[in-house]
Protein backbone atom coordinates (compact mmCIF):
# COMPACT_ATOMS: atom_id res chain seq x y z
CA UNK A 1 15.00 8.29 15.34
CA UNK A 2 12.53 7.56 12.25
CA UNK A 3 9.35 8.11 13.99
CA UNK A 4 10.77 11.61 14.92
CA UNK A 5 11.88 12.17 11.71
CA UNK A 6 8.36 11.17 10.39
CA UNK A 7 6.94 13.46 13.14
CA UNK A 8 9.45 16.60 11.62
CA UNK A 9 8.01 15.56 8.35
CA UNK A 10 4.34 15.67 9.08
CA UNK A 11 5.05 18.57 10.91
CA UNK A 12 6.59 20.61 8.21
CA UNK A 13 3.71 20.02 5.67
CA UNK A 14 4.49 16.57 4.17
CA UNK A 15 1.51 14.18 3.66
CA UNK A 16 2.97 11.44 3.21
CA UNK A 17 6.10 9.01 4.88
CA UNK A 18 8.37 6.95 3.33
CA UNK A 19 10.21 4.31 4.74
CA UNK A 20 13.89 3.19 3.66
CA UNK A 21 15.13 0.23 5.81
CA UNK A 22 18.83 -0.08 6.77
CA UNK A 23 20.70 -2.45 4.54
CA UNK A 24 20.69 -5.70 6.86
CA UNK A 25 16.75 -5.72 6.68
CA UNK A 26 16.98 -4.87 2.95
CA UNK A 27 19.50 -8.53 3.12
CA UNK A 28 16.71 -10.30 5.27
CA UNK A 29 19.11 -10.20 8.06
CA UNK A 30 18.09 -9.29 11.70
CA UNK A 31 20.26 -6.13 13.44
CA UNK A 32 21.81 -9.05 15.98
CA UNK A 33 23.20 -10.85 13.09
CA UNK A 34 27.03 -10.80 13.26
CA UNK A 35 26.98 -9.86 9.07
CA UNK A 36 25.26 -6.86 10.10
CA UNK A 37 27.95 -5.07 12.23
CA UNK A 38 28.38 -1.48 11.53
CA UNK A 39 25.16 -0.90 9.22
CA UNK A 40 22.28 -1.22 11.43
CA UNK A 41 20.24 1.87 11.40
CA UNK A 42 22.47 3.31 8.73
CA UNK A 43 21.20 3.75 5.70
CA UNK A 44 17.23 3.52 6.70
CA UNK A 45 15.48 2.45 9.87
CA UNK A 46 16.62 -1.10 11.23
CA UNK A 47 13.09 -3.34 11.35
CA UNK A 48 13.88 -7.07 12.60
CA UNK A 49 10.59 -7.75 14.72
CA UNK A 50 7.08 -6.51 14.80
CA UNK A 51 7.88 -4.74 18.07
CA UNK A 52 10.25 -2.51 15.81
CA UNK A 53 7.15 -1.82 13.47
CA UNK A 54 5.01 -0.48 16.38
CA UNK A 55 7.87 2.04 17.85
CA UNK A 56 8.26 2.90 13.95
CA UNK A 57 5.00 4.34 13.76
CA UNK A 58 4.16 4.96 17.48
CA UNK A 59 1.93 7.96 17.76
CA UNK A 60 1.03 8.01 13.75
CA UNK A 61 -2.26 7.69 12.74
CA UNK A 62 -1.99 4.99 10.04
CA UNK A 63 -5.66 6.31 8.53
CA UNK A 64 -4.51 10.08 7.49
CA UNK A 65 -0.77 9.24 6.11
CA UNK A 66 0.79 7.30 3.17
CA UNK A 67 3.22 5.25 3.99
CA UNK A 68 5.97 4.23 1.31
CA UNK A 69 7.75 1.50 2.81
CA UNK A 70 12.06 0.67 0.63
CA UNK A 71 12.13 -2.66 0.61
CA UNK A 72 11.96 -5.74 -1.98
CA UNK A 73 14.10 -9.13 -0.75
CA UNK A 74 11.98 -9.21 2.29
CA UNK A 75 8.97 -7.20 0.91
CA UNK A 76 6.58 -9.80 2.11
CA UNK A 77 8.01 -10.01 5.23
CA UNK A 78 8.03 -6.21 6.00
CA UNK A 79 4.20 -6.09 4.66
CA UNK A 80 2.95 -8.40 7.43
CA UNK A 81 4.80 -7.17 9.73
CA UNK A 82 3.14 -3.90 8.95
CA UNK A 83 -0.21 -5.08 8.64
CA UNK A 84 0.08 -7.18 11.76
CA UNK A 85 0.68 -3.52 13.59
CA UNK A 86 -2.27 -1.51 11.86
CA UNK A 87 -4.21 -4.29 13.23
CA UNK A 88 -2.47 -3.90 16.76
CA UNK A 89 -3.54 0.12 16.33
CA UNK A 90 -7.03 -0.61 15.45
CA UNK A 91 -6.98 0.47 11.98
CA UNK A 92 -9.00 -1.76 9.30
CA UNK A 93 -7.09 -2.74 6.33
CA UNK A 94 -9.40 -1.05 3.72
CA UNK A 95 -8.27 2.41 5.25
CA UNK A 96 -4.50 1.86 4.42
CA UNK A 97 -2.83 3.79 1.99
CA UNK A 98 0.66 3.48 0.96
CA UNK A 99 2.75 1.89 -1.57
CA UNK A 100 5.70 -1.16 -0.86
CA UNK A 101 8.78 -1.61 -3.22
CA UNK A 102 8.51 -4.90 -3.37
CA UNK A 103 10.38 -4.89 -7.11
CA UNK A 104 12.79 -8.07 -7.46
CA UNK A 105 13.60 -8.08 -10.68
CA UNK A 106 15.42 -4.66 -10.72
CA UNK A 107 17.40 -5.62 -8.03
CA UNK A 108 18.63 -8.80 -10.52
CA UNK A 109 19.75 -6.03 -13.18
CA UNK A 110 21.15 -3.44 -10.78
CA UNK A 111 21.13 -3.40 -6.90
CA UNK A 112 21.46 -6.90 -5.63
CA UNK A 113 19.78 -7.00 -2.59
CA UNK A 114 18.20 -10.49 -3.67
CA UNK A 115 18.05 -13.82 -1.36
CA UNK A 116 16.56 -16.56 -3.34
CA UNK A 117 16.53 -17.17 -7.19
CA UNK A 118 14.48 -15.61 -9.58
CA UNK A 119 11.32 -17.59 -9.98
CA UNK A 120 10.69 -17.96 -5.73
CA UNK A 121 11.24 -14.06 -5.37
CA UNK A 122 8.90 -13.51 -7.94
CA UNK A 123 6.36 -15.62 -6.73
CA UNK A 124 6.72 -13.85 -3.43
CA UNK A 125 6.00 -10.48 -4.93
CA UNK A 126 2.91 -11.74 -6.49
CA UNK A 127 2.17 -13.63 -3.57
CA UNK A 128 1.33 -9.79 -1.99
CA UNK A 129 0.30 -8.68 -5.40
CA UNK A 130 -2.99 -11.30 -4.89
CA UNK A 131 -3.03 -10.82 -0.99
CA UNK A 132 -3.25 -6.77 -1.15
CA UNK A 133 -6.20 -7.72 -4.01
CA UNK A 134 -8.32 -8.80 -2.12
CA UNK A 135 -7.61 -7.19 1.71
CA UNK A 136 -5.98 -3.81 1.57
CA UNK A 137 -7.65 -2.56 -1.86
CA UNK A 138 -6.37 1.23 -1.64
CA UNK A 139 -2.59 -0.05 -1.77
CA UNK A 140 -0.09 -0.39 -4.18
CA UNK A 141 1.26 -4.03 -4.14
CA UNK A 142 4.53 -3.01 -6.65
CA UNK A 143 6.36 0.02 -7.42
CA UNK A 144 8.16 -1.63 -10.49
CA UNK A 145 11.29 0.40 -10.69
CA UNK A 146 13.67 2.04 -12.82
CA UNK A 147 14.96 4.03 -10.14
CA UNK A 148 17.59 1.81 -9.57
CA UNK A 149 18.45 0.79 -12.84
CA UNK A 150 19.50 4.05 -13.71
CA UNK A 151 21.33 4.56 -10.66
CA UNK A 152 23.36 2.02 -11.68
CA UNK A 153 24.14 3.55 -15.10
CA UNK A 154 21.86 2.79 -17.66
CA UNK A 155 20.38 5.54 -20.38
CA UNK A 156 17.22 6.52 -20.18
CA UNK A 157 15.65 4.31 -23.11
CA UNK A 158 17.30 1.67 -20.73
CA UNK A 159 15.78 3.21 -17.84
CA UNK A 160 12.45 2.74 -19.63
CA UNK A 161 12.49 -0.39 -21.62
CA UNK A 162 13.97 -2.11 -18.70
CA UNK A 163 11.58 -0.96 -15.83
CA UNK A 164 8.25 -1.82 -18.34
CA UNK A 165 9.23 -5.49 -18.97
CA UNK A 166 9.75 -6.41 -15.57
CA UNK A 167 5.82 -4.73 -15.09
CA UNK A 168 5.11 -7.00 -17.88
CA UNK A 169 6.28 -10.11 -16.22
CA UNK A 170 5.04 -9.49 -13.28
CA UNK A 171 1.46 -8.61 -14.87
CA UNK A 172 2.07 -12.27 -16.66
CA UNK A 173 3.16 -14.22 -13.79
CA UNK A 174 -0.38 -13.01 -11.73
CA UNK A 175 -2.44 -13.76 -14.83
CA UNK A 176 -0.78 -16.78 -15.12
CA UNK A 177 -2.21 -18.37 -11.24
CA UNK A 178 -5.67 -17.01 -12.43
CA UNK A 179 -5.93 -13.31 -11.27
CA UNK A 180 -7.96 -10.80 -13.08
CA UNK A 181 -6.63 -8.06 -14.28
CA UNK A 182 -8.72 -5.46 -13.61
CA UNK A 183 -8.56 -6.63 -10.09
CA UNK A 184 -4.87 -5.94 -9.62
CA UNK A 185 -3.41 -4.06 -12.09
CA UNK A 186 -4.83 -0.38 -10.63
CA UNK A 187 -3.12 -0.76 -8.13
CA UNK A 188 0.58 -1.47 -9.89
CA UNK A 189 2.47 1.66 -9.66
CA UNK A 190 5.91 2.98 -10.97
CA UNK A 191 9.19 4.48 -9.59
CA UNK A 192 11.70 6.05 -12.05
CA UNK A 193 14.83 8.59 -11.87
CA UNK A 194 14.26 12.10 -12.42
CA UNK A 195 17.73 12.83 -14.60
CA UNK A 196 19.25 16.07 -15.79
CA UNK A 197 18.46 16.50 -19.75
CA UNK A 198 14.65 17.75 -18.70
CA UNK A 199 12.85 17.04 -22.08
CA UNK A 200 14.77 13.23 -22.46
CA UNK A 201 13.31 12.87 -19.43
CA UNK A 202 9.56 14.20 -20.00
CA UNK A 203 9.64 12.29 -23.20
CA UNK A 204 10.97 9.32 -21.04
CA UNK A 205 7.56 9.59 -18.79
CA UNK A 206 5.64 10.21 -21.44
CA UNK A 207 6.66 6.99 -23.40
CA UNK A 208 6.60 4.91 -20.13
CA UNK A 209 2.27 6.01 -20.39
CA UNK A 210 1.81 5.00 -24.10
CA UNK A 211 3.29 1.84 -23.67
CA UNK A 212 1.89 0.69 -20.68
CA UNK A 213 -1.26 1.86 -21.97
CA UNK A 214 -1.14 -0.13 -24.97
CA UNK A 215 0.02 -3.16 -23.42
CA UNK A 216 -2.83 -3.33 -20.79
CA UNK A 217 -5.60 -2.74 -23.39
CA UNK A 218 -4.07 -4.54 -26.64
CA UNK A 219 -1.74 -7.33 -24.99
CA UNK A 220 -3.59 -8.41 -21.90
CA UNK A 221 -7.15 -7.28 -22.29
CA UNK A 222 -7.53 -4.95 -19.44
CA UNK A 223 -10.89 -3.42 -19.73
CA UNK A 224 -11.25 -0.75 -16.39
CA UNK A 225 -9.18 2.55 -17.63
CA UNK A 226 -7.51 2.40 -14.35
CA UNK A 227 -5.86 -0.61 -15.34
CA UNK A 228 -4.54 1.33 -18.64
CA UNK A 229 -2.80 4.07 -16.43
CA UNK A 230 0.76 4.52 -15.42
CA UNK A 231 0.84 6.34 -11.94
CA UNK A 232 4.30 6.80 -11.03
CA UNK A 233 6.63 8.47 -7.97
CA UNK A 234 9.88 10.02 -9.42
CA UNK A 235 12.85 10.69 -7.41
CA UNK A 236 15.69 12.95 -8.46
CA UNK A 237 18.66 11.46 -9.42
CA UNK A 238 21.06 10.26 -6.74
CA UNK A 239 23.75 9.45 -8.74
CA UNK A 240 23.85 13.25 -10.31
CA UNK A 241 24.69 14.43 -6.98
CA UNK A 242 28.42 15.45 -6.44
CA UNK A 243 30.65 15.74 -3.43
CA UNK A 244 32.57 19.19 -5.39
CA UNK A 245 30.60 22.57 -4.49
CA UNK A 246 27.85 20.32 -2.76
CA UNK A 247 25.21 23.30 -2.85
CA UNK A 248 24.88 23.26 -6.40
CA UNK A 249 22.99 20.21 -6.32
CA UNK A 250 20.40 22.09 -5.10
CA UNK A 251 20.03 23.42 -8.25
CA UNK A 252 20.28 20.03 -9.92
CA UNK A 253 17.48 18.83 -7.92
CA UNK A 254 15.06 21.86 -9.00
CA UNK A 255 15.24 21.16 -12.77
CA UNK A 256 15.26 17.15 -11.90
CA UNK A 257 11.75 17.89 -9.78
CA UNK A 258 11.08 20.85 -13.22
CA UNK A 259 11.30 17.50 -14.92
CA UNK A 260 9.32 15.05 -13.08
CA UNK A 261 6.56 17.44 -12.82
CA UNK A 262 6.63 18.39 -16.31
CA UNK A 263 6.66 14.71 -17.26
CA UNK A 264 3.08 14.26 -15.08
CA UNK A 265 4.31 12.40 -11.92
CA UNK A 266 1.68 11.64 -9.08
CA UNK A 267 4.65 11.83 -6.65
CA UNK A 268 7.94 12.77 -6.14
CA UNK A 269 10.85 12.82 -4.14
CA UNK A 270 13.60 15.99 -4.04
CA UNK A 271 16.90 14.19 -2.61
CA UNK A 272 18.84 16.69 -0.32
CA UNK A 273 21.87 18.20 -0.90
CA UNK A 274 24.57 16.57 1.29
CA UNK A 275 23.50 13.03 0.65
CA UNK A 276 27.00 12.65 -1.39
CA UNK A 277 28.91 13.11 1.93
CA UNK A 278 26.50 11.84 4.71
CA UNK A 279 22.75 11.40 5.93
CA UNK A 280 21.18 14.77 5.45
CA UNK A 281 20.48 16.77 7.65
CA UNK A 282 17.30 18.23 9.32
CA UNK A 283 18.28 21.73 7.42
CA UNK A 284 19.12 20.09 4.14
CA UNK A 285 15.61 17.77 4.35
CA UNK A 286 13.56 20.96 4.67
CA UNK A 287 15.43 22.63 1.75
CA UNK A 288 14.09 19.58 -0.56
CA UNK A 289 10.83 19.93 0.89
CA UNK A 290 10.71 23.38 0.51
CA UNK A 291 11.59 22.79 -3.34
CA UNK A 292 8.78 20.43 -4.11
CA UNK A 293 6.58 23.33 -2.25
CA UNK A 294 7.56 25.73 -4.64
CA UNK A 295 7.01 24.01 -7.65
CA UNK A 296 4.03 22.69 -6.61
CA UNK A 297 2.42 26.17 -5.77
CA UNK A 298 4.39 29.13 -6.76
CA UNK A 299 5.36 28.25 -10.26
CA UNK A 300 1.93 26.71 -11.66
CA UNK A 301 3.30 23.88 -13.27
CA UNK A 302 0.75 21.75 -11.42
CA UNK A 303 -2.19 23.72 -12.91
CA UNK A 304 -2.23 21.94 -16.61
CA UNK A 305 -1.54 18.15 -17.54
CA UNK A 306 1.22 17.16 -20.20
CA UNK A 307 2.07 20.70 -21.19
CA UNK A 308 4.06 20.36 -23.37
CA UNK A 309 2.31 17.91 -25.58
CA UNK A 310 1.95 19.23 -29.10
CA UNK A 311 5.75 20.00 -28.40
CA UNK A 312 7.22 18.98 -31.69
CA UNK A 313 10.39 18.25 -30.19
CA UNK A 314 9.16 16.81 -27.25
CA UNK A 315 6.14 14.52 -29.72
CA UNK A 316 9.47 13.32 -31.77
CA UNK A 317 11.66 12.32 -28.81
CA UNK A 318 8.58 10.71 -26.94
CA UNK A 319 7.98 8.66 -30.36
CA UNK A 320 12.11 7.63 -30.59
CA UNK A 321 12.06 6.18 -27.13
CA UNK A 322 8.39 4.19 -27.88
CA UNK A 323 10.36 2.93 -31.04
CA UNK A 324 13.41 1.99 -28.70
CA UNK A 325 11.83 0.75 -25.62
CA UNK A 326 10.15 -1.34 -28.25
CA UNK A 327 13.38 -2.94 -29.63
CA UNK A 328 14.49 -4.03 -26.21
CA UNK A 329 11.44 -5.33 -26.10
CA UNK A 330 11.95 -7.49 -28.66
CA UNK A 331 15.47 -8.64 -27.51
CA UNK A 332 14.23 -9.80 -24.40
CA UNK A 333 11.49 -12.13 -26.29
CA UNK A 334 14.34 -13.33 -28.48
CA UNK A 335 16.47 -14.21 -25.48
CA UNK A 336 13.00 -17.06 -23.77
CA UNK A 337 11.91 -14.07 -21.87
CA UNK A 338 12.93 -12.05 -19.09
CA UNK A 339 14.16 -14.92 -16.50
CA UNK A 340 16.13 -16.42 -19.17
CA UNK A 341 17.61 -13.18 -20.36
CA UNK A 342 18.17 -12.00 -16.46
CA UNK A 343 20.01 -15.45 -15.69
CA UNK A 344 22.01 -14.70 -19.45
CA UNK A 345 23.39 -11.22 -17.63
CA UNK A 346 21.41 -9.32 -20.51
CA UNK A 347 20.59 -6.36 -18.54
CA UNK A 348 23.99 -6.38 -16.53
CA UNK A 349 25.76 -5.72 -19.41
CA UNK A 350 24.23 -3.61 -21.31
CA UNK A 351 23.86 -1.47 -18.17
CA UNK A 352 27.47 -1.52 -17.57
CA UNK A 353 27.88 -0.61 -21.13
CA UNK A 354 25.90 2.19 -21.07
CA UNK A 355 27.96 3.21 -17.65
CA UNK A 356 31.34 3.32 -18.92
CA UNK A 357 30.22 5.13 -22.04
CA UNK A 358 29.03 7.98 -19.92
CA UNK A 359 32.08 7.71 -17.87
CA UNK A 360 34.43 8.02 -20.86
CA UNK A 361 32.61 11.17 -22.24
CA UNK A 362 33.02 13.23 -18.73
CA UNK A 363 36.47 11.89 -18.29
CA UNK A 364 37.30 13.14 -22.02
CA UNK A 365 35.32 16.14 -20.93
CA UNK A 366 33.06 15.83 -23.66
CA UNK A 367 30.08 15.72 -21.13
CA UNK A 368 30.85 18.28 -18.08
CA UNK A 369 30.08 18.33 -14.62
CA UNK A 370 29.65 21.74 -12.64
CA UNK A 371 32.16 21.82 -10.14
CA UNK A 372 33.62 18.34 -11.00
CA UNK A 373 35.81 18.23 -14.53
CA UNK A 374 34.61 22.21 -14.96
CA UNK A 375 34.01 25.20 -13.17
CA UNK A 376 35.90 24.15 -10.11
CA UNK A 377 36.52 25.98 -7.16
CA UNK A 378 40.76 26.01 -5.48
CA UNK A 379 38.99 25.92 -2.10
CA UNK A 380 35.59 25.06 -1.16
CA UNK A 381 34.10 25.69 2.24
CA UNK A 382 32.96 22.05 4.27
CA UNK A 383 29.65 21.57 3.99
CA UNK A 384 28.11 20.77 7.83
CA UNK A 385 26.91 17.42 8.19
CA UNK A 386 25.21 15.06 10.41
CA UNK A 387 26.77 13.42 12.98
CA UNK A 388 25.41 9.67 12.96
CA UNK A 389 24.97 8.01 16.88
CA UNK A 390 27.03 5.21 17.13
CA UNK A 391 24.80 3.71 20.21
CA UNK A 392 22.09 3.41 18.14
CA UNK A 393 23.38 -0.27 16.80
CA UNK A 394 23.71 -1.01 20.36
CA UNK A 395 20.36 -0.03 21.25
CA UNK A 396 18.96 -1.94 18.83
CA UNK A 397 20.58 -5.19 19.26
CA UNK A 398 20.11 -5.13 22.69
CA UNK A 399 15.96 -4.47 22.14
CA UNK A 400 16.72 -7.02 20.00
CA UNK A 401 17.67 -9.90 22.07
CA UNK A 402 15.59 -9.03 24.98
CA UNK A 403 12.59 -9.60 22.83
CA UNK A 404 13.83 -12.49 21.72
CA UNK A 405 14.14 -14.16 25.23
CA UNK A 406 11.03 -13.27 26.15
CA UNK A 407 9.21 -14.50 23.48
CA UNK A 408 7.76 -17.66 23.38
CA UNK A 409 10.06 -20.24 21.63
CA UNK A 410 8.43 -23.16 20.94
CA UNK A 411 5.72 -20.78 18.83
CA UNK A 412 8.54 -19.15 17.01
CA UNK A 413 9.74 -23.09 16.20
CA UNK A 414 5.79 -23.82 15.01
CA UNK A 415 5.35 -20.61 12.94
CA UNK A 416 8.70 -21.33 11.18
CA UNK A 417 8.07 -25.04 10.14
CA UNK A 418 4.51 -23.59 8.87
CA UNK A 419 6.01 -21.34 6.63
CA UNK A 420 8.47 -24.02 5.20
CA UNK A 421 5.37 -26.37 4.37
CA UNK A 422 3.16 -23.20 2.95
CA UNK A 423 6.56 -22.24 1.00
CA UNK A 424 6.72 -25.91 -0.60
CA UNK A 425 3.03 -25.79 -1.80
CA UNK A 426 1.67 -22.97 -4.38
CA UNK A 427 -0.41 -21.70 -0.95
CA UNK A 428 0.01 -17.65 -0.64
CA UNK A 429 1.91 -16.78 2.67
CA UNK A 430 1.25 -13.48 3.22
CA UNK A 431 -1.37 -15.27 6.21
CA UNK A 432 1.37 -17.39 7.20
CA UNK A 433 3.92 -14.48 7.27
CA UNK A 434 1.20 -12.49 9.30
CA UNK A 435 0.84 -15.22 11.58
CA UNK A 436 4.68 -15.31 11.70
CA UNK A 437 4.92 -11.75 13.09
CA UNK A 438 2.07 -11.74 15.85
CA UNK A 439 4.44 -14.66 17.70
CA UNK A 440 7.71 -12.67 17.27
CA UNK A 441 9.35 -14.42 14.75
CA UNK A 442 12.01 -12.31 13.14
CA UNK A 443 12.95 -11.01 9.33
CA UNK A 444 15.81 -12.65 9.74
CA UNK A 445 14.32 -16.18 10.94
CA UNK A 446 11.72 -16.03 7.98
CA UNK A 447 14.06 -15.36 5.28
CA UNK A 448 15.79 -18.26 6.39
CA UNK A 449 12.94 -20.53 6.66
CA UNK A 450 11.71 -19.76 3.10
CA UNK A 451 15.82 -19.81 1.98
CA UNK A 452 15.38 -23.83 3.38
CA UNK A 453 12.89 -24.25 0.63
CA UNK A 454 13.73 -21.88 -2.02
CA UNK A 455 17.31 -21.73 -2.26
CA UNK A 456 19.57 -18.76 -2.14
CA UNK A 457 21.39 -17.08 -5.30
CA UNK A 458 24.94 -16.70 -5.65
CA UNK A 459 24.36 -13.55 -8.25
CA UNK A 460 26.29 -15.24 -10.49
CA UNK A 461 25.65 -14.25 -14.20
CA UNK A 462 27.32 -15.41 -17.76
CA UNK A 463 28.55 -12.24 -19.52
């Protein structure tokens, strides 16, 4: 159903595809896995075996797309496998373009799709950070995300301060087994929230570039320019969307976009306007296309970089979040750093703070929401939605285990003890996880190899 959807896509104009996996593969768990009833194929495409990479992008030339692949627990994992099929189409590694998730910190502050503890995730995100170096050069190893942090509540000084120190770590942790960093750090890229006060948000964007900037020239010694830059995606803000009047949020999403582009994004994302109440739909997809299409050539906001620079409200705002970002900065340092302050439930709770403060204002009806706590409607007309196939699951289990008896066993056994004794050393896997994928083993079977060595994390945080 993904590869059509990517076909639609393609079809309709878009240049490039991204990728959201269904929550079990997000969890490391394979679509056969009895804690995976009722979600596979839900929320994104279900991916559990290298088989399920090469339906994914069946017909697709790999060469004249990017490919944006949702996924962080089980980045590594989902990278081989993917790499493992360009080889199977014939496509040389240098030609890829794309960009992988692959954030684990955020997930510690906010979403909590994690497996192992801090220090082995990390390890397995620079892992591809070092792998992607030196064998798929035009691809971007992180997309270090805010995206989810403010999902979950936080303001957008949070939003900002948050999303640059795990960059920083991560930057820190590859210099720290030897890396250069004008070797990798091109090719970090960003993902943050597109919100609905437009010039908090440019100034948001345009604080995330001066402090990046200044940390890879002043901090860490960068040298290449590229390495100064922030290149970032921005998607608008799922968590502005509302069930009441659901067409309105339409018009949320145009100023969001307004915003993102404004604020200098390289690429962006226009959610649709049923994704409150279901999937969206193929008429409700092309609407956010069609929005990014419009700003992009009807309006001319594309034609002139940072416009509103010289802004002197925008210069003053951009300045207060620097000065803020800074602060948290500091906070984090005073706490040992950011594992320390992520195992202390730092960010937890001031994102929860920050969450019920902004739920007190709009249930005081200090802050209002169209359609929600003002300008409601007595009756409102349904909204059609999509119908989700409920023999999909079915179908994919079934693939599932078919592959699975075919395959050859005692390989699958051989591959997995490999990755146990590569996961014990300070060896990179990504040719082990590779390897791993070209004999059938599954996400689910890796994840629990590497859980045999690493550990798995309870979540559990002091606050």
């Amino acid at each position: 159903k993904t590869n059509e959807r990517f076909k639609f896509l393609l079809a309709k104009g878009q240049t490039g595809l991204s990728t959201a996996f269904d929550l079990p593969s997000l969890m490391g768990l394979d679509s056969d896995d009895p804690r995976a009833v009722g979600e596979v194929g839900r929320l994104g495409v279900a991916v559990s075996i290298l088989d399920d990479m090469h339906e994914l992008f069946a017909g697709i030339d790999l060469t004249k797309v990017s490919v944006s692949m949702t996924i962080n627990a089980p980045a590594c994992v989902a990278m081989a496998f993917f790499l493992a099929n360009a080889q199977d189409q014939g496509v040389d590694w240098k030609q890829l373009r794309g960009t992988i998730q692959n954030d684990i910190l955020k997930e510690f502050h906010a979403q909590n799709e994690f497996v192992f503890p801090p220090l082995p995730h990390v390890r397995l995100v620079c892992d591809l950070i070092e792998f992607c170096t030196q064998h798929v050069p035009q691809w971007n190893t992180v997309s270090i995300s805010g995206y989810h942090i403010r999902e979950a509540g936080s303001t957008a000084v949070q939003e900002l301060a948050f999303t640059l120190a795990d960059g920083f770590h991560y930057v820190e942790t590859c210099l720290e087994r030897g890396l250069d960093i004008d070797a990798f750090a091109p090719r970090l890229s960003f993902f943050f929230n597109a919100h609905n006060d437009i010039f908090e948000e440019i100034a948001k964007y345009r604080a995330a570039r001066v402090l990046w900037a200044e940390a890879m020239r002043h901090k860490y010694g960068a040298r290449r320019e590229n390495s100064w830059k922030l290149r970032f995606h921005a998607q608008t803000a799922g968590c502005s969307l509302q069930d009441k009047q659901p067409e309105v949020n339409l018009i949320r999403v145009a100023y969001q976009a307004l915003a993102a582009v404004l604020g200098g994004c390289q690429s962006l994302h226009t959610n649709s306007m049923d994704e409150t109440l279901s999937l969206p739909t193929e008429h409700a997809v092309t609407l956010a296309l069609r929005t990014q299409q419009v700003l992009a050539y009807e309006t001319g906001v594309t034609n002139t970089v940072d416009p509103l620079g010289g802004s002197y409200f925008v210069e003053t705002l951009t300045k207060q979040m620097q000065q803020e970002a800074q602060k948290y900065f500091m906070r984090i340092a005073e706490l040992g750093g950011m594992i320390a302050a992520l195992e202390a439930g730092f960010f937890r709770r001031e994102i929860a703070e920050a969450a019920f403060t902004y739920q007190r204002e709009v249930d005081a009806k200090r802050k209002l929401i169209v359609g929600v706590n003002a300008f409601q409607e007595a009756e409102e007309k349904p909204l059609e939605t999509l119908a989700f196939d409920e023999t999909i699951e079915k179908e994919r289990i079934g693939q599932l285990k078919q592959i699975k008896a075919k395959r050859d066993s005692q390989a699958v056994d051989k591959m997995l003890a490999q990755i146990r004794r590569v996961a014990a050393t300070k060896e990179n896997l990504m040719p082990t996880l590779i390897e791993a994928a070209r004999v059938r083993c599954t996400v689910g079977e890796i994840m629990n190899a590497l859980a045999d060595v690493f550990g798995r994390y309870d979540g559990a945080a002091k606050w």
